[in-house]
C-alpha atoms as a PDB file:
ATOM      1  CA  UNK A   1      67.541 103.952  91.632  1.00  0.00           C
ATOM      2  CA  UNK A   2      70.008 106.106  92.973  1.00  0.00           C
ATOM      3  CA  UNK A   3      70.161 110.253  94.264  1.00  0.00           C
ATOM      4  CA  UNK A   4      73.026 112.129  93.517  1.00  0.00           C
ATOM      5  CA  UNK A   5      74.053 115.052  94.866  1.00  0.00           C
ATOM      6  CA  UNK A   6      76.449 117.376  92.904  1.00  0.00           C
ATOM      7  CA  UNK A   7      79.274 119.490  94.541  1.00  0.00           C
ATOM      8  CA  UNK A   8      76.897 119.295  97.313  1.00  0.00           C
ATOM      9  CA  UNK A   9      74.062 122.108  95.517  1.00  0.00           C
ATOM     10  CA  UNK A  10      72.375 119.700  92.975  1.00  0.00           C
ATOM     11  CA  UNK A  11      69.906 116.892  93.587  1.00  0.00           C
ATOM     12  CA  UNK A  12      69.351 114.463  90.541  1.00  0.00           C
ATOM     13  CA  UNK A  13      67.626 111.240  90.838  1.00  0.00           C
ATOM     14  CA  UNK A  14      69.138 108.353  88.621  1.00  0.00           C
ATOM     15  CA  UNK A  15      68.338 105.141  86.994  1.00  0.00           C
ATOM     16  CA  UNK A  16      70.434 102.807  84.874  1.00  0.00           C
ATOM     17  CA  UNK A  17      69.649  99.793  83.378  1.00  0.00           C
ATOM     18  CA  UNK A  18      72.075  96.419  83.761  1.00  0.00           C
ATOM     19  CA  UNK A  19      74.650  98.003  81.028  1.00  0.00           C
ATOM     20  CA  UNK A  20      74.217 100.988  82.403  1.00  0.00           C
ATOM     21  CA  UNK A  21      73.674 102.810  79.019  1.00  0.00           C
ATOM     22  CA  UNK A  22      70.117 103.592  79.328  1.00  0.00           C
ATOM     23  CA  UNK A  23      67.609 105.031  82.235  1.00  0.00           C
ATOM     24  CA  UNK A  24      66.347 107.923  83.761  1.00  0.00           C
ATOM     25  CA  UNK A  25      67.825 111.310  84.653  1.00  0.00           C
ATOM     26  CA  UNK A  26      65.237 113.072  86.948  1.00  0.00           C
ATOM     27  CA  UNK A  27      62.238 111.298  85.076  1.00  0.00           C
ATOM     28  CA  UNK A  28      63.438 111.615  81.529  1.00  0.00           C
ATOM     29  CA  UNK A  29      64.663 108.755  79.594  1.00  0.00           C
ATOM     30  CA  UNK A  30      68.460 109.034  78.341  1.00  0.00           C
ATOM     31  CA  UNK A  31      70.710 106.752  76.430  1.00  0.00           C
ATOM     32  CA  UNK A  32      74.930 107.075  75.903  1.00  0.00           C
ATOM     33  CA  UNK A  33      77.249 105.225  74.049  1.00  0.00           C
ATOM     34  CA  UNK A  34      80.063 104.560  76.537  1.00  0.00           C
ATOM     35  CA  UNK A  35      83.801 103.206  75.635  1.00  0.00           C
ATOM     36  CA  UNK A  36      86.089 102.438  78.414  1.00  0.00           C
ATOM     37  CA  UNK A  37      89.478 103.713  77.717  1.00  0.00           C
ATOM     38  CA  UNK A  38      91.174 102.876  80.941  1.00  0.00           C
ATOM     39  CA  UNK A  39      91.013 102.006  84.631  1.00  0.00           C
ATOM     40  CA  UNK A  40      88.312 104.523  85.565  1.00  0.00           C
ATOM     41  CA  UNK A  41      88.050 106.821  82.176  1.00  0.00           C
ATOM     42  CA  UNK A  42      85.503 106.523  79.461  1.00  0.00           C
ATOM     43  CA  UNK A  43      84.487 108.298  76.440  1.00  0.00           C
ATOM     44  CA  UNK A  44      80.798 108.772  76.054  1.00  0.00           C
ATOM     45  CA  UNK A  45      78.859 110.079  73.449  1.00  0.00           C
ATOM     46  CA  UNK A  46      75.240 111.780  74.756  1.00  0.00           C
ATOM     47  CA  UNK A  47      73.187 113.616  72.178  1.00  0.00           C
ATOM     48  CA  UNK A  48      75.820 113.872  69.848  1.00  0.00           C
ATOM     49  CA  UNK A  49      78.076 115.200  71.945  1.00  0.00           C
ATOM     50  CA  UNK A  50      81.279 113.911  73.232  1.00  0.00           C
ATOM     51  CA  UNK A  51      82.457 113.616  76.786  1.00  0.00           C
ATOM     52  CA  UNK A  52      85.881 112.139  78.394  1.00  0.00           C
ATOM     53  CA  UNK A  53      85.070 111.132  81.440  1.00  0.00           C
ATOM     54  CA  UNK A  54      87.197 109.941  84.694  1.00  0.00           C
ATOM     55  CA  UNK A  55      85.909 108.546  87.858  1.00  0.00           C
ATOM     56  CA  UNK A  56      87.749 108.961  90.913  1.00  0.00           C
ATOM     57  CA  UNK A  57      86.826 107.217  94.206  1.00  0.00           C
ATOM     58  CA  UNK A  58      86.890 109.389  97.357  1.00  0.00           C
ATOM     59  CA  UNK A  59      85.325 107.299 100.082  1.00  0.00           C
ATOM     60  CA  UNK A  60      82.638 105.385 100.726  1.00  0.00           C
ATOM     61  CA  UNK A  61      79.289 107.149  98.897  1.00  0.00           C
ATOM     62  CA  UNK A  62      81.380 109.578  97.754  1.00  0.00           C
ATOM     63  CA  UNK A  63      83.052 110.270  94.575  1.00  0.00           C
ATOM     64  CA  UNK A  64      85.257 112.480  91.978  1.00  0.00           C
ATOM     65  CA  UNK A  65      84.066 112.855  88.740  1.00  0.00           C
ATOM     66  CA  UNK A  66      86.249 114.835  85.957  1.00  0.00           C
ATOM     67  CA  UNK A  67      84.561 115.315  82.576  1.00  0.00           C
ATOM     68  CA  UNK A  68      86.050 117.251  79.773  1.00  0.00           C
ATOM     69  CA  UNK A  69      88.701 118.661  83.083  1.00  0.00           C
ATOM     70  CA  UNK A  70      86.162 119.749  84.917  1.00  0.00           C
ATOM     71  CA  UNK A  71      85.704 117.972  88.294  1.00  0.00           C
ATOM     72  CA  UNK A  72      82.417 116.996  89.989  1.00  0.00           C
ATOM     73  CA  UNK A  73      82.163 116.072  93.424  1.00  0.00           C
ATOM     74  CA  UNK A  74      79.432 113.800  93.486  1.00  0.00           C
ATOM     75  CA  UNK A  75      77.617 111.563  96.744  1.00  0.00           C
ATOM     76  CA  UNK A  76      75.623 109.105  95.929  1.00  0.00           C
ATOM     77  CA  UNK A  77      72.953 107.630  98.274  1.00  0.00           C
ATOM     78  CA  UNK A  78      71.118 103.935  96.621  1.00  0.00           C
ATOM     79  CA  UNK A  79      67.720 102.842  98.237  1.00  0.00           C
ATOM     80  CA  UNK A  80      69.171 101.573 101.204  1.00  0.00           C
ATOM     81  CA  UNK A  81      70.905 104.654 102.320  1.00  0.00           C
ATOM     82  CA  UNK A  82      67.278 106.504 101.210  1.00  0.00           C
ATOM     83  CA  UNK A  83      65.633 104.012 104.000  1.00  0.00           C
ATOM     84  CA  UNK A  84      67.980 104.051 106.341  1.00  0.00           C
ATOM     85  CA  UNK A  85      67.285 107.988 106.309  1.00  0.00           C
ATOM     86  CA  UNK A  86      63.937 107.731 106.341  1.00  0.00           C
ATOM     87  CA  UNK A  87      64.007 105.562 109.497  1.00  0.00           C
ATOM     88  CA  UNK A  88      66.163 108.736 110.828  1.00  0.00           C
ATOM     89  CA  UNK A  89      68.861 106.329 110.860  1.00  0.00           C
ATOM     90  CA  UNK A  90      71.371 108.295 108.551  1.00  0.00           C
ATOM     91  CA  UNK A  91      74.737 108.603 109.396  1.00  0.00           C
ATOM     92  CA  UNK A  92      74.795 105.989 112.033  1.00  0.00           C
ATOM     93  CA  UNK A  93      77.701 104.595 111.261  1.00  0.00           C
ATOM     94  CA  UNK A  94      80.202 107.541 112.565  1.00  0.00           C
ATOM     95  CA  UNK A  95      78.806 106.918 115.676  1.00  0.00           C
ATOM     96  CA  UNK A  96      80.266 104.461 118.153  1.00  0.00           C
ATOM     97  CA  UNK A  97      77.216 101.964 119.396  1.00  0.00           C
ATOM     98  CA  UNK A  98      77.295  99.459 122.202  1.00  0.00           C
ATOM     99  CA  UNK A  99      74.182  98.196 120.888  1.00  0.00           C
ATOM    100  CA  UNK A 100      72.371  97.337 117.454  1.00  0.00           C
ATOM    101  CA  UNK A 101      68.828  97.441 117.873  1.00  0.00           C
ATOM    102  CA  UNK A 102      66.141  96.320 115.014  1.00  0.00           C
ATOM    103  CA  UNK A 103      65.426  99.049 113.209  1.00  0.00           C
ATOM    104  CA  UNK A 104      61.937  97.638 112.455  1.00  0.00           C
ATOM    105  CA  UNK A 105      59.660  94.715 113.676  1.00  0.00           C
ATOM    106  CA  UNK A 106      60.740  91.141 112.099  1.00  0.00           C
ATOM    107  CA  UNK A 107      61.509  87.690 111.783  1.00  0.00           C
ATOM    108  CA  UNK A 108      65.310  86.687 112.481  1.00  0.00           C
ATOM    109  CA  UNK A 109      66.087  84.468 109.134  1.00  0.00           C
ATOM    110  CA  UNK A 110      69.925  84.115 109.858  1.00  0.00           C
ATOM    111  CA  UNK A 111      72.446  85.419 112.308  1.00  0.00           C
ATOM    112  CA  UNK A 112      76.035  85.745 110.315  1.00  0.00           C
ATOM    113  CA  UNK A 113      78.013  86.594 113.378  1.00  0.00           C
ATOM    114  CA  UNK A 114      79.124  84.938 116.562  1.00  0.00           C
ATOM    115  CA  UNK A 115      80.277  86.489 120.156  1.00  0.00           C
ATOM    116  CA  UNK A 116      83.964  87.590 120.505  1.00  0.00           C
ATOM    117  CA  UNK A 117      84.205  88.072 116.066  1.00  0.00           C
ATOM    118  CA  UNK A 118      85.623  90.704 114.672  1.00  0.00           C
ATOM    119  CA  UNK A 119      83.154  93.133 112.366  1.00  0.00           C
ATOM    120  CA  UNK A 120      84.018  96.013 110.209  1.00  0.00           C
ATOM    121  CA  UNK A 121      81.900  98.424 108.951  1.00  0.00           C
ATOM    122  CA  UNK A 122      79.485  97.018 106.112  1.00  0.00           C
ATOM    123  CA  UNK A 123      79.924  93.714 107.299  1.00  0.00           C
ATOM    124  CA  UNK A 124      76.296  91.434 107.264  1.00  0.00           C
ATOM    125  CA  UNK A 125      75.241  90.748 110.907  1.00  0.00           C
ATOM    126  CA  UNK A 126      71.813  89.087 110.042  1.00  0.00           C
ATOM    127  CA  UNK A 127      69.242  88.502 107.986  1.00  0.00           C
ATOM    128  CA  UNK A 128      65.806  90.500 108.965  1.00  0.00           C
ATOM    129  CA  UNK A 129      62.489  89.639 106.959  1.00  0.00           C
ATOM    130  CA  UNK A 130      60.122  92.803 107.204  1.00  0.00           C
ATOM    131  CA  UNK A 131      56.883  93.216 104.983  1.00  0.00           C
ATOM    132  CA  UNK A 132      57.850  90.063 103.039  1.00  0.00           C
ATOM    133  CA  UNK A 133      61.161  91.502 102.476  1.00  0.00           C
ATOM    134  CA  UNK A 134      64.922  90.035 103.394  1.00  0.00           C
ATOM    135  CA  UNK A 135      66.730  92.808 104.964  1.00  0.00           C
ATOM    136  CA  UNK A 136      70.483  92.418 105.440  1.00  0.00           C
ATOM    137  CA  UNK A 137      71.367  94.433 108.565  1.00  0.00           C
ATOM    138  CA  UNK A 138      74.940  95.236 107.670  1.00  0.00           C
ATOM    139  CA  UNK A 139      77.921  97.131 110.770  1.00  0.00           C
ATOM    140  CA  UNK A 140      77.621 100.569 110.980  1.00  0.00           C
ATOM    141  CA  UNK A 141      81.188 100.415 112.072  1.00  0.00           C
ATOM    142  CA  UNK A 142      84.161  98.707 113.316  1.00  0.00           C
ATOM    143  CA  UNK A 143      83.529  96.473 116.607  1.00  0.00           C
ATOM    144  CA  UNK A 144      83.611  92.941 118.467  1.00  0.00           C
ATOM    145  CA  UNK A 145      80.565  91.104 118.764  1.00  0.00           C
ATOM    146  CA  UNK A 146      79.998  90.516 122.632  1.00  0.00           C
ATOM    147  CA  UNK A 147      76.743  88.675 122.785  1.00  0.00           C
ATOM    148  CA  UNK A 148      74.098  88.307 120.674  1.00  0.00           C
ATOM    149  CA  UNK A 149      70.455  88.550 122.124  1.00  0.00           C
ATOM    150  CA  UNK A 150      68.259  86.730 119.741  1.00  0.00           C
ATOM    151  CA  UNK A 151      67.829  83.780 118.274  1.00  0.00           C
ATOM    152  CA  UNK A 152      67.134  82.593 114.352  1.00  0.00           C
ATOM    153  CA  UNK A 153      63.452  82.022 113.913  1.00  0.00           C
ATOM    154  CA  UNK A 154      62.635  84.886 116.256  1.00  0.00           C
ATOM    155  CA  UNK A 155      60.079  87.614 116.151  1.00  0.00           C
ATOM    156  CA  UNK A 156      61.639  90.928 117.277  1.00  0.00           C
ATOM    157  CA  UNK A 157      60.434  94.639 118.270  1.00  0.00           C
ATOM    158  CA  UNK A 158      61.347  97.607 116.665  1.00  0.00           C
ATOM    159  CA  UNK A 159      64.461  98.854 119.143  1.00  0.00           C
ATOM    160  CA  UNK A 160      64.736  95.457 120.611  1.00  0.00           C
ATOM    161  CA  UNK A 161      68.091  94.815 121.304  1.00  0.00           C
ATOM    162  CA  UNK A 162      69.875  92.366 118.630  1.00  0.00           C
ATOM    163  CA  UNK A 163      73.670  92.528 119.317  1.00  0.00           C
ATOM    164  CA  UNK A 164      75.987  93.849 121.964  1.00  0.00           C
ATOM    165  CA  UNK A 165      79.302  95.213 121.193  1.00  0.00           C
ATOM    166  CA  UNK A 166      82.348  95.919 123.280  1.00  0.00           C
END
């Protein structure tokens, strides 16, 4: 599942099956024929109506899309980035952090990092089971690891301390 907003007005939420010819489009089912027809441009057909399309990476969540010339500016946000909202945790990776700090009570499954390495933003840190689930806590930005305060197999505190930058 994905949201996407358009030219920053438009909300849609979005589902796609594996070949992502098929899903959802705000609840309603919808299927395409898609042909790629280069690095980043397709022709699709939806309701019998035909559509050249060309996607155009801006950054990260971000994109450009262009369809029959006219250009979209589209952000799209997957269910990670919808958690890591609702955990008021959006946008934390523009800020600079000395310290990463669970963002929810756990068990430590792995650590993926050692003191003094280099991380950049994205980057997996560790591996944090929650609710039966395995939550990869990734960077929020670019940093050196300068201790780490917990140990695989441990149960941590929401806020509790994890990893130290410099």
């Amino acid at each position: 599942m994905y949201k996407a907003k358009v030219n920053g007005e438009r909300d849609f939420e979005v589902t796609l099956d594996a070949g992502g010819t098929k899903g959802t489009l705000n609840g309603a089912p919808f299927e395409i024929d898609c042909i790629q027809t280069g690095e980043g441009s397709y022709h699709i057909i939806k309701d019998h109506k035909s559509f050249v399309v060309e996607l155009l990476p801006v950054e990260d969540k971000n994109h450009l899309i262009v369809i029959n010339g006219i250009e979209y500016k589209i952000e799209l946000r997957d269910k990670y980035d919808e958690l890591l909202k609702s955990l008021g945790m959006e946008g934390l990776g523009a800020l600079a952090h000395k310290d990463l700090k669970a963002p929810m009570p756990g068990l430590v499954l792995e650590i993926m990092v050692n003191p003094g390495q280099e991380v950049a933003k994205g980057d997996p840190l560790f591996i944090l089971e929650a609710m039966k689930m395995e939550n990869v806590i990734k960077a929020a930005g670019d940093g050196v690891v300068k201790s780490i305060g917990v140990k695989t197999g441990q149960a941590v505190e929401k806020s509790e301390v994890l990893i130290e930058f410099e």
